[in-house]
Protein backbone atom coordinates (compact mmCIF):
# COMPACT_ATOMS: atom_id res chain seq x y z
CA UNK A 1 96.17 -118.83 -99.24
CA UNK A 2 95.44 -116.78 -102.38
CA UNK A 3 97.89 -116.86 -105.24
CA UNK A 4 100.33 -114.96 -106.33
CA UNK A 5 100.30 -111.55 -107.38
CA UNK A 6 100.02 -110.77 -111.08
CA UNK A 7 101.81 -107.20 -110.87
CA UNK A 8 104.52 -108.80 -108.43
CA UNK A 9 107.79 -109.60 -110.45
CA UNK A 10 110.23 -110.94 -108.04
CA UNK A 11 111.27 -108.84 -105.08
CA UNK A 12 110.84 -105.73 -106.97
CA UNK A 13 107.98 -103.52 -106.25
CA UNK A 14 105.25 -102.44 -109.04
CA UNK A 15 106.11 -98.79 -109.87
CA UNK A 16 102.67 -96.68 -110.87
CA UNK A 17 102.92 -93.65 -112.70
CA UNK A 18 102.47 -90.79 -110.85
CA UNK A 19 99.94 -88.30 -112.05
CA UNK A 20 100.76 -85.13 -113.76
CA UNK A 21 98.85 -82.92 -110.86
CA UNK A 22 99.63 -84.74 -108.26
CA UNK A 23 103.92 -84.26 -108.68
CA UNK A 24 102.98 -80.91 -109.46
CA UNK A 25 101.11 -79.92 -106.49
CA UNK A 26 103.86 -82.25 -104.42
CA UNK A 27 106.49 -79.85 -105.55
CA UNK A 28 106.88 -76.77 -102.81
CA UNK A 29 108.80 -74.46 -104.42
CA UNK A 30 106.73 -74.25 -107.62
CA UNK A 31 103.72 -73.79 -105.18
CA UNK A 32 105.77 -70.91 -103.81
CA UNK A 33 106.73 -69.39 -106.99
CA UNK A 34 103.16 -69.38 -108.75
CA UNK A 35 102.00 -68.18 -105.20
CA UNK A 36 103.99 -64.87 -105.34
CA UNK A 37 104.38 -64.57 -109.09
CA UNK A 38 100.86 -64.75 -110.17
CA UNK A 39 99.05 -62.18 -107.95
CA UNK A 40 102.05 -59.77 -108.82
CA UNK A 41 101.83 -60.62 -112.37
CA UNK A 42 97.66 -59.48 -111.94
CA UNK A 43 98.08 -56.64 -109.79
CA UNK A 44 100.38 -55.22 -112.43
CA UNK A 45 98.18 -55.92 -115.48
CA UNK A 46 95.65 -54.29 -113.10
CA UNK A 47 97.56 -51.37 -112.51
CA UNK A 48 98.58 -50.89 -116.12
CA UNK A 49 94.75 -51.06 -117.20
CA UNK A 50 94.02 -48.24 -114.54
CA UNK A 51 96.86 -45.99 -115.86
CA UNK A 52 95.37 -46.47 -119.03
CA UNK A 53 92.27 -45.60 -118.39
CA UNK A 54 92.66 -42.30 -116.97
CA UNK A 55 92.04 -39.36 -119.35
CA UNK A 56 94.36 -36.83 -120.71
CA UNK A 57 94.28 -33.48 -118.85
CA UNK A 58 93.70 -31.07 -121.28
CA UNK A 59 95.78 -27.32 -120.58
């Protein structure tokens, strides 16, 4: 029988810190928001850059 565990105190269960990526990819919502927010964020830069490109019509 092997000995006890080193990281066992008691009853209560080790807690390991969660990575920063991983609770950020776990969280839906925010995966919605960046998922509509940033591609309509870059299509309007994009847009803005093509308005600004096109030349003065001259009379």
């Amino acid at each position: 029988m092997a000995g006890p565990d080193p990281q066992r105190h008691g009853d209560e269960p080790v807690h390991e810190r969660v990575p920063f990526f991983q609770r950020l990819l776990d969280n839906h919502f925010l995966l919605l928001f960046l998922g509509v927010t940033m591609p309509t964020v870059l299509y309007l830069i994009w847009g803005i850059m093509e308005i600004i490109q096109i030349p003065i019509a001259s009379p």
